[in-house]
N, C-alpha and C. Protein backbone atom coordinates (compact mmCIF):
# COMPACT_ATOMS: atom_id res chain seq x y z
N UNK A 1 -21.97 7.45 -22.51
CA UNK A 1 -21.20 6.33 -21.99
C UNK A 1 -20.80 5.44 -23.17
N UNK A 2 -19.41 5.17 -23.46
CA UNK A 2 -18.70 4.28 -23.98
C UNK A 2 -19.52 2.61 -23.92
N UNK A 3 -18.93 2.25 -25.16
CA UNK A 3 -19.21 0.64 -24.82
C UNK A 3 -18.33 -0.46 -23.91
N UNK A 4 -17.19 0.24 -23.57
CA UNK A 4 -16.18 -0.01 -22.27
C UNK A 4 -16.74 0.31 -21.29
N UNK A 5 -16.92 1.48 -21.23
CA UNK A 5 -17.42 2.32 -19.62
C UNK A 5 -18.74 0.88 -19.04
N UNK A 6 -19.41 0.72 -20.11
CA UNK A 6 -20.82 -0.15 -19.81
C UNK A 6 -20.31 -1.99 -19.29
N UNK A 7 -18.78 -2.21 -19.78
CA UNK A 7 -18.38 -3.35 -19.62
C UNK A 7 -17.26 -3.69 -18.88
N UNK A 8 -16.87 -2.50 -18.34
CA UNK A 8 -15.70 -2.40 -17.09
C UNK A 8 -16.77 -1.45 -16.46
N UNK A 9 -16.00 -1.61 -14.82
CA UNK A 9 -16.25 -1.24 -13.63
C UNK A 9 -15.30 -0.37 -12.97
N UNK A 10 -15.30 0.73 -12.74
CA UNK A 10 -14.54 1.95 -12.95
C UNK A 10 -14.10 1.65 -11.05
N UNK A 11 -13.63 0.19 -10.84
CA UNK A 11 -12.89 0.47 -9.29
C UNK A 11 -12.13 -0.99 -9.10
N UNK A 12 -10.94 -0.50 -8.62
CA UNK A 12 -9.54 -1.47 -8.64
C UNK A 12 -10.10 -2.30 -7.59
N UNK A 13 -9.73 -3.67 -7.91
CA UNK A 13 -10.41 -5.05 -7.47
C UNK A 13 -8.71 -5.88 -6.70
N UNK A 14 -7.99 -5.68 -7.27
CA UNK A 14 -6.40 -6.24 -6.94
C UNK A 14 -5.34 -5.77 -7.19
N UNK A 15 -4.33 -5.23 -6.44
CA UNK A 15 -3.04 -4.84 -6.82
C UNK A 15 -1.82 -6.03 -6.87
N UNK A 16 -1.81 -6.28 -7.63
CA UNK A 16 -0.48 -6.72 -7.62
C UNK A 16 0.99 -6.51 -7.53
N UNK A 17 1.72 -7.21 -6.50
CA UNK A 17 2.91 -6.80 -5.93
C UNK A 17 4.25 -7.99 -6.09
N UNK A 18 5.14 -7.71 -6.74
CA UNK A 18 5.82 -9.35 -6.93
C UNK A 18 7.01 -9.09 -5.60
N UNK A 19 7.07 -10.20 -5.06
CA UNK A 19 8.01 -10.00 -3.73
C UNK A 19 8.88 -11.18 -3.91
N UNK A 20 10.19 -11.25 -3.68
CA UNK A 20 11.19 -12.65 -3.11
C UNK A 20 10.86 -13.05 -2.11
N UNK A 21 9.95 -12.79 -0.90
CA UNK A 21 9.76 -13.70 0.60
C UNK A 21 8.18 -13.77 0.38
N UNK A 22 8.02 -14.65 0.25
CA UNK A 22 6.36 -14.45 0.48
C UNK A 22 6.28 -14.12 1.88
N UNK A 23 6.73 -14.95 2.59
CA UNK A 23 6.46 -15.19 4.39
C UNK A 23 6.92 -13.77 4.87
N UNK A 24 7.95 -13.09 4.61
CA UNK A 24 8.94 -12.16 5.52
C UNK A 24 7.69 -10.64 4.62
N UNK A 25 6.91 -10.90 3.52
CA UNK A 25 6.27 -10.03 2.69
C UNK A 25 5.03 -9.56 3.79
N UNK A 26 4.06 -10.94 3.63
CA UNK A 26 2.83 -11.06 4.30
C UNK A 26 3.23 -10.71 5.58
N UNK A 27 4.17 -10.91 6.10
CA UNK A 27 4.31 -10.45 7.99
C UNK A 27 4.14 -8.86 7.67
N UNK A 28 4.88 -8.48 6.96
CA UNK A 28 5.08 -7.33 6.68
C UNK A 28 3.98 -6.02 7.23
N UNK A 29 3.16 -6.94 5.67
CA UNK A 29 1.58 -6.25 5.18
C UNK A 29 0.63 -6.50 6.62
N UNK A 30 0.81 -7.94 7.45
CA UNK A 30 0.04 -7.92 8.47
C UNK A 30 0.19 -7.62 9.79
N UNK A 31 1.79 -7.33 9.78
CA UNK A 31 1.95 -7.23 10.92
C UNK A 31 2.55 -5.26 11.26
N UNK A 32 3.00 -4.81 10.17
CA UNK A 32 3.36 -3.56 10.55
C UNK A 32 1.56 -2.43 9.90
N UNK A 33 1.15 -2.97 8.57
CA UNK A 33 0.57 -2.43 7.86
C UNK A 33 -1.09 -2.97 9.13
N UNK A 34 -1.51 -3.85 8.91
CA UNK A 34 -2.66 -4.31 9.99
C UNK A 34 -3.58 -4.76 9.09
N UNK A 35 -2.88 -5.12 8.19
CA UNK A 35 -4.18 -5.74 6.81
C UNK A 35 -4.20 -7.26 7.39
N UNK A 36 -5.67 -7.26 6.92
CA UNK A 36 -6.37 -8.82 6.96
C UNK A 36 -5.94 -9.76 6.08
N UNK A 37 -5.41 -10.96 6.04
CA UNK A 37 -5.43 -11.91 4.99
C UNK A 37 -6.56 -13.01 5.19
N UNK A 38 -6.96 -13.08 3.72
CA UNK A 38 -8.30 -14.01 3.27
C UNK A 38 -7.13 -15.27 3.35
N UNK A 39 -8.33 -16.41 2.96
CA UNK A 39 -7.80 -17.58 2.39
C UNK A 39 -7.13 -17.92 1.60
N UNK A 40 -7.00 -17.02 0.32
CA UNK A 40 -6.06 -17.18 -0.64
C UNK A 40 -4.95 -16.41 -0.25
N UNK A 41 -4.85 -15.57 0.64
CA UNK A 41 -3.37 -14.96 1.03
C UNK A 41 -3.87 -13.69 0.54
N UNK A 42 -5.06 -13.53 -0.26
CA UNK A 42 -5.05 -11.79 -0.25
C UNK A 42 -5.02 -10.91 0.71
N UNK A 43 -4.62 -9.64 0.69
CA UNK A 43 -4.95 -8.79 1.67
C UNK A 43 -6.14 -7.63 1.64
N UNK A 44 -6.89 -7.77 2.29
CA UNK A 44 -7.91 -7.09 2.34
C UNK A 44 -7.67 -5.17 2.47
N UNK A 45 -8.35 -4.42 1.84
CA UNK A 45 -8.28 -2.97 1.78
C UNK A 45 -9.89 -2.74 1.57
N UNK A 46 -10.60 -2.79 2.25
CA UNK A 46 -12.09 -2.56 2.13
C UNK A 46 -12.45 -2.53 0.95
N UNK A 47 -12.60 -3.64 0.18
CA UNK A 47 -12.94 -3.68 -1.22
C UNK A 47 -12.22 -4.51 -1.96
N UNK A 48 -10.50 -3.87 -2.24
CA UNK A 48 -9.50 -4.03 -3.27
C UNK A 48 -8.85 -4.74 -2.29
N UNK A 49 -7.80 -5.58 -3.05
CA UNK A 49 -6.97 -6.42 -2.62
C UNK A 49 -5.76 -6.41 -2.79
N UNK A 50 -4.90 -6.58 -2.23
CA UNK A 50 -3.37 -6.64 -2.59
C UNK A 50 -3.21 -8.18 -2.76
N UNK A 51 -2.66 -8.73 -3.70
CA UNK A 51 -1.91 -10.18 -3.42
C UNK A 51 -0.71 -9.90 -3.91
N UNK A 52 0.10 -10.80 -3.26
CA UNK A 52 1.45 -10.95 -3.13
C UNK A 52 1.92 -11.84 -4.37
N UNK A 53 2.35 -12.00 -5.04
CA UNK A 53 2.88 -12.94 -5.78
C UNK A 53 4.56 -13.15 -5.55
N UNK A 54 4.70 -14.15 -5.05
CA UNK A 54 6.38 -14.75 -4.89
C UNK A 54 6.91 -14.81 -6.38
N UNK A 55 7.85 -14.01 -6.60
CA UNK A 55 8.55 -14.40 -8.04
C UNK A 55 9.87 -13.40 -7.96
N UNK A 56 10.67 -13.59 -9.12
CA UNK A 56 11.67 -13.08 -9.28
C UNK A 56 11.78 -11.82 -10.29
N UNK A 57 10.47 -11.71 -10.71
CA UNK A 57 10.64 -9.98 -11.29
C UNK A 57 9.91 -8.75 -10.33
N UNK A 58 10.17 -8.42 -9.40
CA UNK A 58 10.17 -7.78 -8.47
C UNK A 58 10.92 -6.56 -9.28
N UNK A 59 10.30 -5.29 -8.88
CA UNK A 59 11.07 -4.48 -9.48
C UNK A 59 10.37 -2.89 -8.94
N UNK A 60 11.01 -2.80 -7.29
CA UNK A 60 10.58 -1.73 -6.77
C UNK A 60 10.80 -0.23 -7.39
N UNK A 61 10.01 0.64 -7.09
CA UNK A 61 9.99 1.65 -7.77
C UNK A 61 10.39 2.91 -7.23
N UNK A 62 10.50 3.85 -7.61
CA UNK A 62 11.05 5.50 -6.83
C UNK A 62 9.75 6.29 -6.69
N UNK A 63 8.78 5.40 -7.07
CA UNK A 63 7.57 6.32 -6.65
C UNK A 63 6.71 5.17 -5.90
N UNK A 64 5.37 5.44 -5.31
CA UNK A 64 4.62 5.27 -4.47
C UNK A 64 4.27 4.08 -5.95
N UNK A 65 3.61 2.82 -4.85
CA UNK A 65 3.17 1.36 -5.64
C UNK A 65 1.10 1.78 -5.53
N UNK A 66 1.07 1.88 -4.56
CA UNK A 66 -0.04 2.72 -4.10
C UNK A 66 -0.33 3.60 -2.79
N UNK A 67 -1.78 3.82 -2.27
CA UNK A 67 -1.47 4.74 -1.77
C UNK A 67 -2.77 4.51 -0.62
N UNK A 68 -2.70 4.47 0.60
CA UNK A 68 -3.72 4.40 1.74
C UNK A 68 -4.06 5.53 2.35
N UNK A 69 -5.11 5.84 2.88
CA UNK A 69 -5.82 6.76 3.44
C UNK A 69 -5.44 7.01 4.73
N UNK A 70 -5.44 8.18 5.43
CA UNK A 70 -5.26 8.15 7.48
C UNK A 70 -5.73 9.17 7.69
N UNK A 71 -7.14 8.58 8.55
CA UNK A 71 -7.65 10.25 9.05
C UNK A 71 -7.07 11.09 10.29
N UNK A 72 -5.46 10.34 10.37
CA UNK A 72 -4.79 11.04 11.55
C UNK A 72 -3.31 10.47 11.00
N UNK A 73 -2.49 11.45 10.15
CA UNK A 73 -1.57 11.21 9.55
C UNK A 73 -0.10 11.75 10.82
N UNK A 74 -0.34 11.87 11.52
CA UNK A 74 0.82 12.16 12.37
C UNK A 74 0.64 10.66 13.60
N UNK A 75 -0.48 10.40 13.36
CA UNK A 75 -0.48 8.78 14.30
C UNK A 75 -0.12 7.87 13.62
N UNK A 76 -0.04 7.61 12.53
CA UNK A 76 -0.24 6.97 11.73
C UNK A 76 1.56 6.93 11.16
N UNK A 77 2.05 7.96 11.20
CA UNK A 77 3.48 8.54 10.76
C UNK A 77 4.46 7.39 12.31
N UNK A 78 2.97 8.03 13.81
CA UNK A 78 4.04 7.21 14.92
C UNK A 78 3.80 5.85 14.62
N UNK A 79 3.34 5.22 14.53
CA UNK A 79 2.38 3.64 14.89
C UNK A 79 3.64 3.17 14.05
N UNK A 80 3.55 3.76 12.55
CA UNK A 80 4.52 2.53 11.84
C UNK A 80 5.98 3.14 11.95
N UNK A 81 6.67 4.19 12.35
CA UNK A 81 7.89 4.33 12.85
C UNK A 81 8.36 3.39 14.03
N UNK A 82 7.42 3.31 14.98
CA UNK A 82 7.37 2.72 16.30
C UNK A 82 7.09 1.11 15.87
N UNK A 83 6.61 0.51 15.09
CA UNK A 83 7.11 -0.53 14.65
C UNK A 83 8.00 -1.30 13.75
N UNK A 84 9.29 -0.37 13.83
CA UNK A 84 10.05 -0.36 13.27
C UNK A 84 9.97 -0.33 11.09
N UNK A 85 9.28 0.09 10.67
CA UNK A 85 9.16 0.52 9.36
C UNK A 85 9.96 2.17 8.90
N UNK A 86 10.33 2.01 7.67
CA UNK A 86 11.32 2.72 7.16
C UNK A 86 9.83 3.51 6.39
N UNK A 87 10.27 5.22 7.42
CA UNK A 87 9.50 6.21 7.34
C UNK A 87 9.62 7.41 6.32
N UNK A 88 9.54 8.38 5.64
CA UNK A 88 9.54 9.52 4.99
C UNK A 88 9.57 10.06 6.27
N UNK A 89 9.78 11.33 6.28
CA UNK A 89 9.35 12.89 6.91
C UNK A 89 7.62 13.08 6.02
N UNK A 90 7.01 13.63 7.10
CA UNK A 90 5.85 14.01 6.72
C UNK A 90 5.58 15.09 5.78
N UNK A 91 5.08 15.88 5.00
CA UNK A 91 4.96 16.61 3.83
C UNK A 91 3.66 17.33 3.61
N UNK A 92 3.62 18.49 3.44
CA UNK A 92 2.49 19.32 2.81
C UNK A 92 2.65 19.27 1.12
N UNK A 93 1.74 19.20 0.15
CA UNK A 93 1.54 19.00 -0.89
C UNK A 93 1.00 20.64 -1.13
N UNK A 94 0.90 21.70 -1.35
CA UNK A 94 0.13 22.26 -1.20
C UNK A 94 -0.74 22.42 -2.43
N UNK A 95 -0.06 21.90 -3.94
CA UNK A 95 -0.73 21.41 -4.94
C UNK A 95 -1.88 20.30 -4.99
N UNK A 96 -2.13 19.57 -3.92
CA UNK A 96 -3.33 18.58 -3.66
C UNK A 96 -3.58 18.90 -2.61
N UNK A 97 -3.27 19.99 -1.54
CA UNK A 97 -3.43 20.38 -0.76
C UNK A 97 -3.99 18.79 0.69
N UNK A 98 -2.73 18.08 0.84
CA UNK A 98 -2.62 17.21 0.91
C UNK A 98 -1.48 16.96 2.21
N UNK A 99 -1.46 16.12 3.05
CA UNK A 99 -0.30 15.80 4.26
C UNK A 99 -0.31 14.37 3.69
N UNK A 100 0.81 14.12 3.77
CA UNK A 100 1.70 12.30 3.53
C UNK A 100 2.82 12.32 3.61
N UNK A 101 3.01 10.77 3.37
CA UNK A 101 4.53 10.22 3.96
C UNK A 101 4.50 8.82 3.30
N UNK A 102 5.81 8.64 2.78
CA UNK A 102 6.08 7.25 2.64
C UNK A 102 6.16 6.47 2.98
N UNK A 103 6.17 4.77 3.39
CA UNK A 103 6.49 3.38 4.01
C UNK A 103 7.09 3.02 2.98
N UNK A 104 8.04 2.30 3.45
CA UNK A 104 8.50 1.38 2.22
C UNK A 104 8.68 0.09 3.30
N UNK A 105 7.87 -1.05 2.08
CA UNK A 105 7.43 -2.07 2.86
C UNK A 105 8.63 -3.65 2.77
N UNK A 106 8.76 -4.21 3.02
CA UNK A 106 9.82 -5.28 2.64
C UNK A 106 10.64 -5.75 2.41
N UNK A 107 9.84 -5.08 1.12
CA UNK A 107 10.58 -5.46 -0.87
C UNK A 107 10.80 -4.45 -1.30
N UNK A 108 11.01 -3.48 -0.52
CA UNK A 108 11.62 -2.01 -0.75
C UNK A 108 10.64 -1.12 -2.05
N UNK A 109 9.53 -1.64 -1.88
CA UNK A 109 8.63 -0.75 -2.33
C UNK A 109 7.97 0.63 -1.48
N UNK A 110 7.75 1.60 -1.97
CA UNK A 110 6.64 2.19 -1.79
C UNK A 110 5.74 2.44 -1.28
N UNK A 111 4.79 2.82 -0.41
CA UNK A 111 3.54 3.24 -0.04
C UNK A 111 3.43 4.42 0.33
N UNK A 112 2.11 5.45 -0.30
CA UNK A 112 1.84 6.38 0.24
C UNK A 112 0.78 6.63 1.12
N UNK A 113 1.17 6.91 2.43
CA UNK A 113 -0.15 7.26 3.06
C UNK A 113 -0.14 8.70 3.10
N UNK A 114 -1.76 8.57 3.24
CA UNK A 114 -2.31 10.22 2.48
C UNK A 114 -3.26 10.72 3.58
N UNK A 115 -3.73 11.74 4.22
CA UNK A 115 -4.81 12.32 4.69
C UNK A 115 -6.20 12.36 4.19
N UNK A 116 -5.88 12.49 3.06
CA UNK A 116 -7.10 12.43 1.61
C UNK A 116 -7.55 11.51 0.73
């Protein structure tokens, strides 16, 4: 073991996400996604956190920002179609041997939800 390894903690604590709406963001995350917000506006992910930061360098990406778990990826595909969120087609990976699909949340980012 490294003298890093001994002074970092090998598990993501906050993601950071820069959005133009804070308000129209957080509905987003709480109302299509079903995440908890703390007191400071974080969003809870059993552990790690997403916070939102309102600013103007926002700069969505062509790949996944991160990536959530579903131990029932075809419910999970209905729930957020059916609440109106902008869906992928579902997908076999057969290289991660893997089922997912995209959300893209807001701010026209990204998310992958995964089976795995």
């Amino acid at each position: 073991m490294d003298t890093t390894t001994k002074v970092i903690t090998n598990q993501v604590t906050e993601i950071y996400v820069h959005v133009r709406d804070y308000d129209i963001a957080i509905a987003w995350y709480t109302d299509v996604l079903g995440l908890s917000k703390d007191a400071q506006g974080r969003l809870d992910m059993n552990g790690a956190r997403i916070l939102l930061i309102e600013s103007d360098k926002r700069n969505p990406a062509t790949h996944a920002v991160f990536s959530l778990f579903s131990s029932d990826i075809n419910a999970a595909h209905e729930i957020l179609r059916s609440k109106g969120a902008q869906v992928d087609e579902i997908y076999y990976c057969p290289y991660e041997k893997t089922t997912s699909f995209h959300v893209t949340d807001s701010e026209g980012y990204l998310i992958l939800i995964k089976d795995c």
